[in-house]
N, C-alpha and C. Protein backbone atom coordinates (compact mmCIF):
# COMPACT_ATOMS: atom_id res chain seq x y z
N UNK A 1 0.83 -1.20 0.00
CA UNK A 1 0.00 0.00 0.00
C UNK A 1 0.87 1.26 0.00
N UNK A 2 2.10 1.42 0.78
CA UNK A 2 2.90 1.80 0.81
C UNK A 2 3.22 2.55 -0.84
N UNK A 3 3.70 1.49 -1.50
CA UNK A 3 4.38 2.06 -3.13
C UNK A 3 2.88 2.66 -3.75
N UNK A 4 1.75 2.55 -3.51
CA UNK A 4 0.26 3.24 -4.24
C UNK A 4 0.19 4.34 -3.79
N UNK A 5 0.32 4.74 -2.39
CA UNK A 5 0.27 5.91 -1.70
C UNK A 5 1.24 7.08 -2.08
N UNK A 6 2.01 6.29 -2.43
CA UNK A 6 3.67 7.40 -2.66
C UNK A 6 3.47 8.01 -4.14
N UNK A 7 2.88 6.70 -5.16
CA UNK A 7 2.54 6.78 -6.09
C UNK A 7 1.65 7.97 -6.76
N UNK A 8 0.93 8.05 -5.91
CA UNK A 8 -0.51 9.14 -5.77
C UNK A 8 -0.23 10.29 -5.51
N UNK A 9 0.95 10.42 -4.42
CA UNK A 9 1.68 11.59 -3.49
C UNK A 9 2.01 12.09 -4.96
N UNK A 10 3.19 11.58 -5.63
CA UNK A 10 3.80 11.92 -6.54
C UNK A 10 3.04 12.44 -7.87
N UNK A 11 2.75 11.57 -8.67
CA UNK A 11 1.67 11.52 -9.75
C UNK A 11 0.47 13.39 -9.37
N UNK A 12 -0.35 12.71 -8.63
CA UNK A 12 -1.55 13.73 -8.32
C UNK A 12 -0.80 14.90 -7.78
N UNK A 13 0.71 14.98 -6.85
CA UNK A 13 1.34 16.68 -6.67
C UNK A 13 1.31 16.85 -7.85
N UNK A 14 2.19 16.37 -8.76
CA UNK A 14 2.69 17.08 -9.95
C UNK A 14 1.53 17.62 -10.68
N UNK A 15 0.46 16.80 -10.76
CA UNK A 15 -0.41 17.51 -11.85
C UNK A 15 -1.14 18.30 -10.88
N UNK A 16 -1.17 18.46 -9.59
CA UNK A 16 -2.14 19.80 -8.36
C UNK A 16 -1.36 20.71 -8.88
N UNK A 17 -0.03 21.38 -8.74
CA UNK A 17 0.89 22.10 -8.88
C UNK A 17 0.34 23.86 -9.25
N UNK A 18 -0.87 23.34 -10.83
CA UNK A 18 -1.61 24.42 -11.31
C UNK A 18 -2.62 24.61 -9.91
N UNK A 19 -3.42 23.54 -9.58
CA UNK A 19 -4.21 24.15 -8.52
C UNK A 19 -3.86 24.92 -7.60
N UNK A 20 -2.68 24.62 -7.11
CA UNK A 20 -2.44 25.06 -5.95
C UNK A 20 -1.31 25.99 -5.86
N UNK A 21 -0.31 26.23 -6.85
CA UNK A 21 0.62 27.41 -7.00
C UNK A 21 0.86 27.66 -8.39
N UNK A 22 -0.02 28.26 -8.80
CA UNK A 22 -0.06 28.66 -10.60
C UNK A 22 1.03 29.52 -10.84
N UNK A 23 0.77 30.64 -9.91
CA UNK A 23 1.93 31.64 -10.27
C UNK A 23 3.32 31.32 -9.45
N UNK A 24 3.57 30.52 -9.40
CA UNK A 24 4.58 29.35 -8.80
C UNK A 24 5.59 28.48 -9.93
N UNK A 25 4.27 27.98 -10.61
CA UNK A 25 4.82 26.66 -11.39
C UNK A 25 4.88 27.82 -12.95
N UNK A 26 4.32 29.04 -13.22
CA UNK A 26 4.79 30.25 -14.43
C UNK A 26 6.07 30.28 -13.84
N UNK A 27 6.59 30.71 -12.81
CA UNK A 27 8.15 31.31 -12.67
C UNK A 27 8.68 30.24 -12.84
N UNK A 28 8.29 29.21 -12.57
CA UNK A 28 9.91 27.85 -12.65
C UNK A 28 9.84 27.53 -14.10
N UNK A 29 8.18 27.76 -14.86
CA UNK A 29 8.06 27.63 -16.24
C UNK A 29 9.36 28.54 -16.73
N UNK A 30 9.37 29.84 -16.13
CA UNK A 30 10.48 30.87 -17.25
C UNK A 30 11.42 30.87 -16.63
N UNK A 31 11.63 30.40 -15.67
CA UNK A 31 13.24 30.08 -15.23
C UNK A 31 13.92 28.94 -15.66
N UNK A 32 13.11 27.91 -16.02
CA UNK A 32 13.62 26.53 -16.22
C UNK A 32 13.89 26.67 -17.89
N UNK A 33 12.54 26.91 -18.43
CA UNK A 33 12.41 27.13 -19.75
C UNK A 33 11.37 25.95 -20.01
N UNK A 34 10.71 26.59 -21.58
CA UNK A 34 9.37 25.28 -21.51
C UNK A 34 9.71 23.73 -21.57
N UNK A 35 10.62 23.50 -22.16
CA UNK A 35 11.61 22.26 -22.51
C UNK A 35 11.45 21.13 -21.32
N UNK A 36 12.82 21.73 -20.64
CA UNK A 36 13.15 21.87 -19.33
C UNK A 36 11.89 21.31 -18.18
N UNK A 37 10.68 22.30 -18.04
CA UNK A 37 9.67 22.24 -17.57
C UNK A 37 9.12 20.85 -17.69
N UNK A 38 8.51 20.47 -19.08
CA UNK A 38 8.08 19.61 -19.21
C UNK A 38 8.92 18.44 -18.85
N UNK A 39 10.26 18.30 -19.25
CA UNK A 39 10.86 16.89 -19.17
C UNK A 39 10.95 16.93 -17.84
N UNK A 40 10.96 17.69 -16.77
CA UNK A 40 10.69 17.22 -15.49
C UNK A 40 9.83 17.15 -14.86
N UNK A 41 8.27 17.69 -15.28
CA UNK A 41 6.69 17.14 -15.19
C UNK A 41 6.50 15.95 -15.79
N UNK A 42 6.98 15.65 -16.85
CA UNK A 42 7.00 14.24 -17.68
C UNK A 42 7.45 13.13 -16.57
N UNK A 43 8.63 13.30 -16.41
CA UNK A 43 9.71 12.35 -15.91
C UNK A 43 8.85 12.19 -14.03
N UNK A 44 8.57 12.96 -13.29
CA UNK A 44 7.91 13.08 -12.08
C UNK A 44 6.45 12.31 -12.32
N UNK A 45 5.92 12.89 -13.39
CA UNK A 45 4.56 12.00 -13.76
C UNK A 45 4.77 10.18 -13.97
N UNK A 46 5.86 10.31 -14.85
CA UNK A 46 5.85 8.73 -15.13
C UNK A 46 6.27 7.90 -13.91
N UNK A 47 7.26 8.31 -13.19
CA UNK A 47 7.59 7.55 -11.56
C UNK A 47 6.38 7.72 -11.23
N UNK A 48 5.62 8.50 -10.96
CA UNK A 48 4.69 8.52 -9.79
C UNK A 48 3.32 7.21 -11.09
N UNK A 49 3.44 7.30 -11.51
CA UNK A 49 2.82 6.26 -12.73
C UNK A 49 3.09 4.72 -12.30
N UNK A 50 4.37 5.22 -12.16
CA UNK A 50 4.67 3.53 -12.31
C UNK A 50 4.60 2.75 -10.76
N UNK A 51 5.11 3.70 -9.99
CA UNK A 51 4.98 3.22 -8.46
C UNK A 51 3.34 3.15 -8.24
N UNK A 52 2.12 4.10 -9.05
CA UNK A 52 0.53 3.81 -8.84
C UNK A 52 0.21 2.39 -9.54
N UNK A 53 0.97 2.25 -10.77
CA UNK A 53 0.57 0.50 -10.81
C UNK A 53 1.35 -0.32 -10.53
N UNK A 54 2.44 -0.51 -9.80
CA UNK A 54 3.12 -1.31 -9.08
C UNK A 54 2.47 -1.18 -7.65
N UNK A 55 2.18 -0.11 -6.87
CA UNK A 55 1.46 -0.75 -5.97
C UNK A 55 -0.28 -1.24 -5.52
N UNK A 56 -0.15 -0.57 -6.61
CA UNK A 56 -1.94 -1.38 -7.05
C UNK A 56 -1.91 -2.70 -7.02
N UNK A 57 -1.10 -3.13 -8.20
CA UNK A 57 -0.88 -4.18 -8.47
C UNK A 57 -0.38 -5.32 -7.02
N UNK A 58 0.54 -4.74 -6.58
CA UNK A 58 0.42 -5.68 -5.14
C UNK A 58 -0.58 -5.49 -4.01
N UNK A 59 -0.89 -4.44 -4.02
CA UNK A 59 -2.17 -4.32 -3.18
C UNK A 59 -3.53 -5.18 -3.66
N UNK A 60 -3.30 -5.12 -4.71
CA UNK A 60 -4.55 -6.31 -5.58
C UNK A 60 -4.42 -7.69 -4.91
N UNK A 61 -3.47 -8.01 -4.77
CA UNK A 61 -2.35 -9.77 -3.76
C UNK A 61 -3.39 -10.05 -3.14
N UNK A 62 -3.14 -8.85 -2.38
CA UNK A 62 -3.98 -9.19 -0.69
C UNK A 62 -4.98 -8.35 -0.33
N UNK A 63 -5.97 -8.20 -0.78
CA UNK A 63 -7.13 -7.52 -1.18
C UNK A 63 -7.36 -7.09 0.46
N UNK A 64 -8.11 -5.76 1.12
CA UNK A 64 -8.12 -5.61 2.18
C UNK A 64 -10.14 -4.82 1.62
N UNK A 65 -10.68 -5.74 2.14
CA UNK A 65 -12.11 -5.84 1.22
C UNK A 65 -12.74 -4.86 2.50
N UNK A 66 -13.67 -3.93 2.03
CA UNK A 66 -14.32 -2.52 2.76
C UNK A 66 -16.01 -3.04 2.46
N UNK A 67 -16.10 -3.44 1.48
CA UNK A 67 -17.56 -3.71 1.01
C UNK A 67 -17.55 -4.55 -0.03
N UNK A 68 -18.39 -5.46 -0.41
CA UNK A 68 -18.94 -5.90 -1.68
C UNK A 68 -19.90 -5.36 -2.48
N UNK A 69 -19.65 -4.59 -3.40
CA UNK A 69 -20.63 -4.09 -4.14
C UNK A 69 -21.78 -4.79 -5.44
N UNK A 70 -22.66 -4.09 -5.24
CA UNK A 70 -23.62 -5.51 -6.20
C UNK A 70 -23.14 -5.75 -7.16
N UNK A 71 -23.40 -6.69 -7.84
CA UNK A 71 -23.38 -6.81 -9.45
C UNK A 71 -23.93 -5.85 -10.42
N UNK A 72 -24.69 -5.27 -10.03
CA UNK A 72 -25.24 -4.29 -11.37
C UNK A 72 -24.28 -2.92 -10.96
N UNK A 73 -23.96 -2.65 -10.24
CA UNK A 73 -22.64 -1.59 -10.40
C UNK A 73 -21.64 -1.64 -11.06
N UNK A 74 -21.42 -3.25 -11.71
CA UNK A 74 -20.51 -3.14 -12.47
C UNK A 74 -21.28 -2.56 -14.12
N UNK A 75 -22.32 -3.22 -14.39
CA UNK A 75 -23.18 -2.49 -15.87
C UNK A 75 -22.84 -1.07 -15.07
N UNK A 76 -23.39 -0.38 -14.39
CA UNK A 76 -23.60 0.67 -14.12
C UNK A 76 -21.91 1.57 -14.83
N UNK A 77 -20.85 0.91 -13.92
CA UNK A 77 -19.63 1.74 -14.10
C UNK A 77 -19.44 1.36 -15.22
N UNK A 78 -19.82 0.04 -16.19
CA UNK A 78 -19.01 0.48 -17.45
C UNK A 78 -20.02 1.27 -18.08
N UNK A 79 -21.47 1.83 -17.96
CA UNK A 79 -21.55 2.70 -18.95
C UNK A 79 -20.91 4.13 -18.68
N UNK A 80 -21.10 4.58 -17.29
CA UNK A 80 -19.95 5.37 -16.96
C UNK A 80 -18.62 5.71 -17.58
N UNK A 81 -18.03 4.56 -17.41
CA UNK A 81 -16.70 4.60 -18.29
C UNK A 81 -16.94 5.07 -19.53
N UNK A 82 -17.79 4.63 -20.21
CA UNK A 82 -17.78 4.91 -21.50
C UNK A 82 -18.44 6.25 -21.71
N UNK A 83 -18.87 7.17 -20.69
CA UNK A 83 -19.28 8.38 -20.96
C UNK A 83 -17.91 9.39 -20.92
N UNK A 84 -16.78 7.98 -19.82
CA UNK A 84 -15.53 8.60 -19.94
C UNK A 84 -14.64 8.62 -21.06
N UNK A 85 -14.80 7.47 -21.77
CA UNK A 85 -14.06 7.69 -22.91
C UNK A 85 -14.24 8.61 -23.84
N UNK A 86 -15.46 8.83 -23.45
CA UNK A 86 -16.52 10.21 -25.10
C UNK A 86 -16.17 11.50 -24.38
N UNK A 87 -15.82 11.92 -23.00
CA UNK A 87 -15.62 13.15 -22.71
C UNK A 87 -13.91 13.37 -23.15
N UNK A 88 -12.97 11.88 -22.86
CA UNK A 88 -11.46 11.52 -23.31
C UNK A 88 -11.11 12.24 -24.61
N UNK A 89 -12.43 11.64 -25.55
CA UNK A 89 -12.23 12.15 -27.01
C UNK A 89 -12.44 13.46 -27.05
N UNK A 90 -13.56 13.71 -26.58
CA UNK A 90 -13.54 15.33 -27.23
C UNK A 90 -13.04 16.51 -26.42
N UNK A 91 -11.86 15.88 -25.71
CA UNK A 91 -10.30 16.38 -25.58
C UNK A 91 -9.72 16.89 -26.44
N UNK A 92 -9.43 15.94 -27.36
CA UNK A 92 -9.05 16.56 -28.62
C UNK A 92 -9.44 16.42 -29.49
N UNK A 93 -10.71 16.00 -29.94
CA UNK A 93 -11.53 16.55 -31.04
C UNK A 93 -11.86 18.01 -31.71
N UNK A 94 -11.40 18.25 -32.66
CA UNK A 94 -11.78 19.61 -32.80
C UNK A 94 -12.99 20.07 -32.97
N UNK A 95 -13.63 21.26 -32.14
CA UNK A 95 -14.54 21.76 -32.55
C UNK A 95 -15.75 21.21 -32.10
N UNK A 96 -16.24 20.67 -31.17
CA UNK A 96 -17.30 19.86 -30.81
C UNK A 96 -17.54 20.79 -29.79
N UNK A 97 -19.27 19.76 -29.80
CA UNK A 97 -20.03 20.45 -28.67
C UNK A 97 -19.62 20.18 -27.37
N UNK A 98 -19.09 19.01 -26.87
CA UNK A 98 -19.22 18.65 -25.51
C UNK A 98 -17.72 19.48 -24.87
N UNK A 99 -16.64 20.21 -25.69
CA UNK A 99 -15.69 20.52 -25.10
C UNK A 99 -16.18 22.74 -25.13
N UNK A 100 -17.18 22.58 -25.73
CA UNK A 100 -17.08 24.12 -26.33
C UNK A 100 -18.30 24.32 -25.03
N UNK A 101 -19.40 23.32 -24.71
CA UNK A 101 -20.16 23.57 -23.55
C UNK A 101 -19.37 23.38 -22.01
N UNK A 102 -18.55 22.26 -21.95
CA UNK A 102 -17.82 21.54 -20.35
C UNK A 102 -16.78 22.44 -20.66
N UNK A 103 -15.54 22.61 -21.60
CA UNK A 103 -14.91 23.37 -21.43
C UNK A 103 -13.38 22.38 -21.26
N UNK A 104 -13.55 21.68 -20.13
CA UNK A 104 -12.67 20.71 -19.14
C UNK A 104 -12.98 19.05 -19.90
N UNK A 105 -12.97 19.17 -20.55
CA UNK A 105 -13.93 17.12 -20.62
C UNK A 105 -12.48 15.85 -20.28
N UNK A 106 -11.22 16.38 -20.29
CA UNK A 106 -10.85 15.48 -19.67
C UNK A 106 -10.85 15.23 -18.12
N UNK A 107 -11.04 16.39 -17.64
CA UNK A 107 -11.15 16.14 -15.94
C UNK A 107 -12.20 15.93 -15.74
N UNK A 108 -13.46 16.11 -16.19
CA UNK A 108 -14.52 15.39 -16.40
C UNK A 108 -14.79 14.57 -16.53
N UNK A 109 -13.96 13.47 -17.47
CA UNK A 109 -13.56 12.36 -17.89
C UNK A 109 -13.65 11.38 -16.19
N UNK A 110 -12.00 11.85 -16.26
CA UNK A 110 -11.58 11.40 -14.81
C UNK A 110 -12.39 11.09 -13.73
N UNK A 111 -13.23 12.66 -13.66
CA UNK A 111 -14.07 12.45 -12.43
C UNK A 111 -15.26 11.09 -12.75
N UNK A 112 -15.62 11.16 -13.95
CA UNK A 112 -16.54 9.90 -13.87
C UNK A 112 -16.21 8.71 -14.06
N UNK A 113 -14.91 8.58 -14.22
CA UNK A 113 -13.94 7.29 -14.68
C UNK A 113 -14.39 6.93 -13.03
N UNK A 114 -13.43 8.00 -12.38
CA UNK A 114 -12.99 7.04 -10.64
C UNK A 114 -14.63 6.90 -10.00
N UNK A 115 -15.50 7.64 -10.23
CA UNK A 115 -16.79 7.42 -9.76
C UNK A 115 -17.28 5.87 -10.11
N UNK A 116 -17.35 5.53 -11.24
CA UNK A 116 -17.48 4.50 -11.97
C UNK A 116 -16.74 3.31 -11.18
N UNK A 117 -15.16 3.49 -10.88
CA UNK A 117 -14.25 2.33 -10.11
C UNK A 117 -15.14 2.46 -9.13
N UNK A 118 -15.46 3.82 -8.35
CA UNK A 118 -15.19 3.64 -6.69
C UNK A 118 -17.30 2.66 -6.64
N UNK A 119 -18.13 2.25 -7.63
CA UNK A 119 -19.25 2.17 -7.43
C UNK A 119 -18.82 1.10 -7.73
N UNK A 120 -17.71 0.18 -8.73
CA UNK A 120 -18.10 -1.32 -9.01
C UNK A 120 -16.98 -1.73 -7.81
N UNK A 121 -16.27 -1.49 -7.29
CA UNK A 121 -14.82 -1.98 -6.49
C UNK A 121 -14.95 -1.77 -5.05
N UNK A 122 -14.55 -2.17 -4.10
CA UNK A 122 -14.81 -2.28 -2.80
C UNK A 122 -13.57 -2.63 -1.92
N UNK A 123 -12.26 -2.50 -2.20
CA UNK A 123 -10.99 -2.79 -1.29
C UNK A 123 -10.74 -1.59 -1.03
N UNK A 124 -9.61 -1.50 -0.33
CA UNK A 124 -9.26 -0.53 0.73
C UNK A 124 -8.41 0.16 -0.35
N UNK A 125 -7.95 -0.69 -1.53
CA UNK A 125 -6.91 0.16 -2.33
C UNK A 125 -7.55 0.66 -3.78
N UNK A 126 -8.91 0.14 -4.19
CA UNK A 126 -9.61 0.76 -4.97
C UNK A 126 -10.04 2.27 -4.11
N UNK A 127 -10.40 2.51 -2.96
CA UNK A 127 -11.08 3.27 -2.41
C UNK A 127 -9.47 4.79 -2.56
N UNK A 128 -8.51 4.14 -1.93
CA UNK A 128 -7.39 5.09 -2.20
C UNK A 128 -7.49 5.34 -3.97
N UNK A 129 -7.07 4.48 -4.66
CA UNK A 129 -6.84 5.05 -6.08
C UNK A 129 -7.72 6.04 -6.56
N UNK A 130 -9.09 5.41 -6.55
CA UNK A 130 -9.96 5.92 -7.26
C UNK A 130 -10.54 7.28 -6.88
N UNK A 131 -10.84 7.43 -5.33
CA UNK A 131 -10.97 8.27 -4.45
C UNK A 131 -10.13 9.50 -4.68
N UNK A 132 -8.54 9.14 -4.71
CA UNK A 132 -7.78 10.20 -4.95
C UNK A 132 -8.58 11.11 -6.12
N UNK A 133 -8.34 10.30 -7.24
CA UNK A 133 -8.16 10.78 -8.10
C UNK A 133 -9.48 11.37 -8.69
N UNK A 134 -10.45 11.10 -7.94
CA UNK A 134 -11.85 11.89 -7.88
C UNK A 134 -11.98 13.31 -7.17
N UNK A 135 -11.36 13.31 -5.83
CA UNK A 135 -11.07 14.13 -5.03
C UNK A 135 -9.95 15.63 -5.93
N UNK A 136 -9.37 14.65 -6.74
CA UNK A 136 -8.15 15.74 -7.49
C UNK A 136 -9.11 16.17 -8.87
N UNK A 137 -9.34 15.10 -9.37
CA UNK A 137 -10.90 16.13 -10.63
C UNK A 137 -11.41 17.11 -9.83
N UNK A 138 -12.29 17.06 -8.55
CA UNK A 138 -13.14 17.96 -8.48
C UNK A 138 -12.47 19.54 -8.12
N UNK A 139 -11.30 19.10 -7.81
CA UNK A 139 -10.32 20.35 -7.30
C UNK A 139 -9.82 21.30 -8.69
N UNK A 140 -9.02 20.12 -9.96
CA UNK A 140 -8.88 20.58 -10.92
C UNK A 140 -10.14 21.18 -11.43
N UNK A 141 -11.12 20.47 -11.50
CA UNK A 141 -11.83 21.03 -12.14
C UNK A 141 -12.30 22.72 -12.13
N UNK A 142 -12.50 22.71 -10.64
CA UNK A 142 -12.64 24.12 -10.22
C UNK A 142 -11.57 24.97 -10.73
N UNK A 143 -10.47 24.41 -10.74
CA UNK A 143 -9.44 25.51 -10.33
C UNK A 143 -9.32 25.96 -11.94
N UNK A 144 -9.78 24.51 -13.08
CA UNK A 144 -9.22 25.33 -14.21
C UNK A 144 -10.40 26.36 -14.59
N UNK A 145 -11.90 26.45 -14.32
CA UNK A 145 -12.83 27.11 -14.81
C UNK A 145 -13.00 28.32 -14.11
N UNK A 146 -11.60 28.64 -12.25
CA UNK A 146 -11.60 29.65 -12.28
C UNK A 146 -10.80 30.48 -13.02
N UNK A 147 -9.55 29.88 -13.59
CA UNK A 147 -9.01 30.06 -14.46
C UNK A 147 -8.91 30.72 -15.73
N UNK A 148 -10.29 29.97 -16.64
CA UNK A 148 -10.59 30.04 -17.71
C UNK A 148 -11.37 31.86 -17.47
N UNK A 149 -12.88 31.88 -16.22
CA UNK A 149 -13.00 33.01 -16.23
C UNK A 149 -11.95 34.45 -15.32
N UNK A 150 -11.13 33.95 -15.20
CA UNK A 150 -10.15 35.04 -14.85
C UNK A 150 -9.11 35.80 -16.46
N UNK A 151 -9.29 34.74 -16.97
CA UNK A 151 -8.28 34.97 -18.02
C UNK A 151 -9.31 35.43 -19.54
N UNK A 152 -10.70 35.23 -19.23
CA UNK A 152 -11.88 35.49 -19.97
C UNK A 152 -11.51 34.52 -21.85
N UNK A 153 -11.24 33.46 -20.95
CA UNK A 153 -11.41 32.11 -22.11
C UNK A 153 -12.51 31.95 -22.51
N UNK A 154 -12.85 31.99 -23.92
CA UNK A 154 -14.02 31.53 -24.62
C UNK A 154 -13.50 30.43 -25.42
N UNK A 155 -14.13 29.50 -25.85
CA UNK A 155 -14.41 28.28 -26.38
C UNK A 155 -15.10 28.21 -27.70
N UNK A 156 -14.17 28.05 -28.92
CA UNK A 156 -15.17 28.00 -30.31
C UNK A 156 -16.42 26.87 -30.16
N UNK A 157 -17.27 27.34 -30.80
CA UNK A 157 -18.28 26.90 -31.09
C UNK A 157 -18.50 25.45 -31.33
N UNK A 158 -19.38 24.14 -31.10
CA UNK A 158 -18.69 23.26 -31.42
C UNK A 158 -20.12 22.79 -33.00
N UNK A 159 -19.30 21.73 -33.41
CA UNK A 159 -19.89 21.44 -34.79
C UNK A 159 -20.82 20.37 -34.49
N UNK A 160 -21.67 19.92 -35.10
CA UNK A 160 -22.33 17.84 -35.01
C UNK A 160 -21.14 17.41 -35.90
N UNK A 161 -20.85 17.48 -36.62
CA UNK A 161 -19.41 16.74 -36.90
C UNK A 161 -18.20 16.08 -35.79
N UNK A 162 -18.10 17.60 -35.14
CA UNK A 162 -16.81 17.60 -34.43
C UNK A 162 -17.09 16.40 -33.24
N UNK A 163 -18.59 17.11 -32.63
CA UNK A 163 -19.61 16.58 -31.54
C UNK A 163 -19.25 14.65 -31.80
N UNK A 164 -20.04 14.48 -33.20
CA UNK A 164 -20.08 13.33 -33.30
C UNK A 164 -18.84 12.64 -33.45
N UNK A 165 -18.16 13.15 -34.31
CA UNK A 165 -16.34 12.42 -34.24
C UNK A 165 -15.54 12.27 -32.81
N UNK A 166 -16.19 12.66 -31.79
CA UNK A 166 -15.78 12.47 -30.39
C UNK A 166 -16.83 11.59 -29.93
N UNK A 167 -17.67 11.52 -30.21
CA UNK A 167 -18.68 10.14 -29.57
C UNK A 167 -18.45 8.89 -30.66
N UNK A 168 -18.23 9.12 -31.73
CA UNK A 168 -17.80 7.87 -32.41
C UNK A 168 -16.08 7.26 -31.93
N UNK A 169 -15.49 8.66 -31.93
CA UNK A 169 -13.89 7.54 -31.43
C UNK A 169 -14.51 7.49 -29.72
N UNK A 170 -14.78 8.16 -29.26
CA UNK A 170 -14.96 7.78 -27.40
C UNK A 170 -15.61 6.17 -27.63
N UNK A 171 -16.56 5.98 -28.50
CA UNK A 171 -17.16 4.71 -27.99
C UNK A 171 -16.49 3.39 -28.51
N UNK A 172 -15.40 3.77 -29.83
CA UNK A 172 -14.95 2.71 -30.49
C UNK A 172 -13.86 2.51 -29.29
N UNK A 173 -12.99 3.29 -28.84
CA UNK A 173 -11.72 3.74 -27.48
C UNK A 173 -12.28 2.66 -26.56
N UNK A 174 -13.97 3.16 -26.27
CA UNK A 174 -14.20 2.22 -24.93
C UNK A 174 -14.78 0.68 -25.47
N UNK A 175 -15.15 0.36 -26.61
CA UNK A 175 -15.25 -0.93 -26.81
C UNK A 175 -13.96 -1.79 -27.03
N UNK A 176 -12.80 -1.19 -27.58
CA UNK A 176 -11.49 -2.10 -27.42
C UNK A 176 -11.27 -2.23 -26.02
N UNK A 177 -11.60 -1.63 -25.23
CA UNK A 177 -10.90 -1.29 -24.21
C UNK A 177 -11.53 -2.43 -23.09
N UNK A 178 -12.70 -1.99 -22.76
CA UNK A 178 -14.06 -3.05 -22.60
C UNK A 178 -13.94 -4.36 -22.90
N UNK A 179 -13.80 -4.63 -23.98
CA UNK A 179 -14.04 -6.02 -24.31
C UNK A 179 -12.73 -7.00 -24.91
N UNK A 180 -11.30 -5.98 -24.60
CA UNK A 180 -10.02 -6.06 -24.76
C UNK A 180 -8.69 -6.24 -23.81
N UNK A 181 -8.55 -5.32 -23.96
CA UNK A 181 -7.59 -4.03 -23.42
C UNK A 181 -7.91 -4.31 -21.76
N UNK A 182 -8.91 -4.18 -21.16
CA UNK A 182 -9.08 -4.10 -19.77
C UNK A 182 -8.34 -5.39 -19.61
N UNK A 183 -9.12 -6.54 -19.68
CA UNK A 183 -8.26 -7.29 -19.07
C UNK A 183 -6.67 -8.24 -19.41
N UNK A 184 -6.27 -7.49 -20.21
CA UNK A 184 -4.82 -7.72 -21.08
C UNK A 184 -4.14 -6.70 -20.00
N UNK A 185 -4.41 -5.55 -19.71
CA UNK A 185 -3.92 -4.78 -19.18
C UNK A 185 -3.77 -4.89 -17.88
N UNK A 186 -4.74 -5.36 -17.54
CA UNK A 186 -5.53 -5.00 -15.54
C UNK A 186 -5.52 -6.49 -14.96
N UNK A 187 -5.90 -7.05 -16.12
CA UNK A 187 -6.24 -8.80 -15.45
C UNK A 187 -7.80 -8.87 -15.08
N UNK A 188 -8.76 -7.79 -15.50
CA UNK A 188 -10.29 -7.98 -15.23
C UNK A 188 -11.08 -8.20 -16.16
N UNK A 189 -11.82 -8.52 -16.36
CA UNK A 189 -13.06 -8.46 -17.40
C UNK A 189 -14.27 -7.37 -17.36
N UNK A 190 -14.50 -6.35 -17.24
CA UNK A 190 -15.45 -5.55 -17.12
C UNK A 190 -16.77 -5.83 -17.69
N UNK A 191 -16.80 -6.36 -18.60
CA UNK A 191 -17.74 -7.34 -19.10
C UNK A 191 -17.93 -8.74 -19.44
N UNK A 192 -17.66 -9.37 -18.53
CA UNK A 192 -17.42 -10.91 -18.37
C UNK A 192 -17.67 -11.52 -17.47
């Protein structure tokens, strides 16, 4: 539990950094240089990455069980998920509705991703992962939309094209993933 915790410490500071000292992490931006900046947000992100699924992964061993949650929470979180993958896409989809109305759709994403874990999963180390990282959406989230109206960000318009080219890759994203990918990756079946 130990290496998940540190994991989280690490990982979730680096990306708080904007929340919590913006005009902080601008000066080390122009002191360091943008380069610079990134390869050591990169490099801090990926440790704290790898120590969150290395100790997941052993925390998974010896499961320290909080609740059993029903069976239909799992339908429940994967359609969830998959509202996460369609907010994922129109991240970078250009021009769509769901990023030109939310603004944020990957922390949006997030927040309904870990909602989704924390409703089908019930150990002590789903509750840390997922929890965190719900707890850190709702913070980002705020912090970038005070952001956006401090700095008087507007958002182009979005298209049914753009709209739909983010719900068509979000849902193709979450059916490999779903009926793939999850458990190649994780060792679960989300639908199985």
């Amino acid at each position: 539990m130990t290496l998940l915790i540190l994991g989280l410490a690490i990982f979730l500071g680096v990306h708080s950094v904007r929340i919590v000292a913006d005009d902080w992490r601008t000066g080390i931006r122009l002191r360091l240089g943008e380069g610079a900046w990134k390869g050591l947000y990169a490099m801090a992100s990926v440790a704290g990455l790898v120590l969150i699924v290395w100790g997941y992964g052993l925390a998974r061993q010896q499961p320290v069980v909080l609740w059993t949650p029903p069976a239909a929470t799992r339908h429940l979180a994967a359609l969830l998920v998959l509202v996460s993958f369609v907010l994922l896409a129109a991240t970078y989809m250009p021009r769509n509705g769901l990023k030109a109305r939310l603004h944020h759709p990957m922390v949006l994403g997030v927040k309904v991703w870990a909602l989704a874990h924390l409703l089908a999963n019930g150990t002590l180390a789903d509750v840390l992962l997922f929890g965190s990282f719900l707890v850190w959406a709702v913070f980002s989230f705020r912090a970038a939309r005070r952001r956006d109206r401090a700095s008087g960000v507007s958002y182009p318009p979005g298209t049914v094209a753009g709209t739909l080219g983010a719900v068509i890759a979000g849902g193709v994203a979450w059916a490999v993933f779903a009926f793939w990918a999850h458990e190649v990756l994780i060792g679960v079946r989300p639908l199985g």
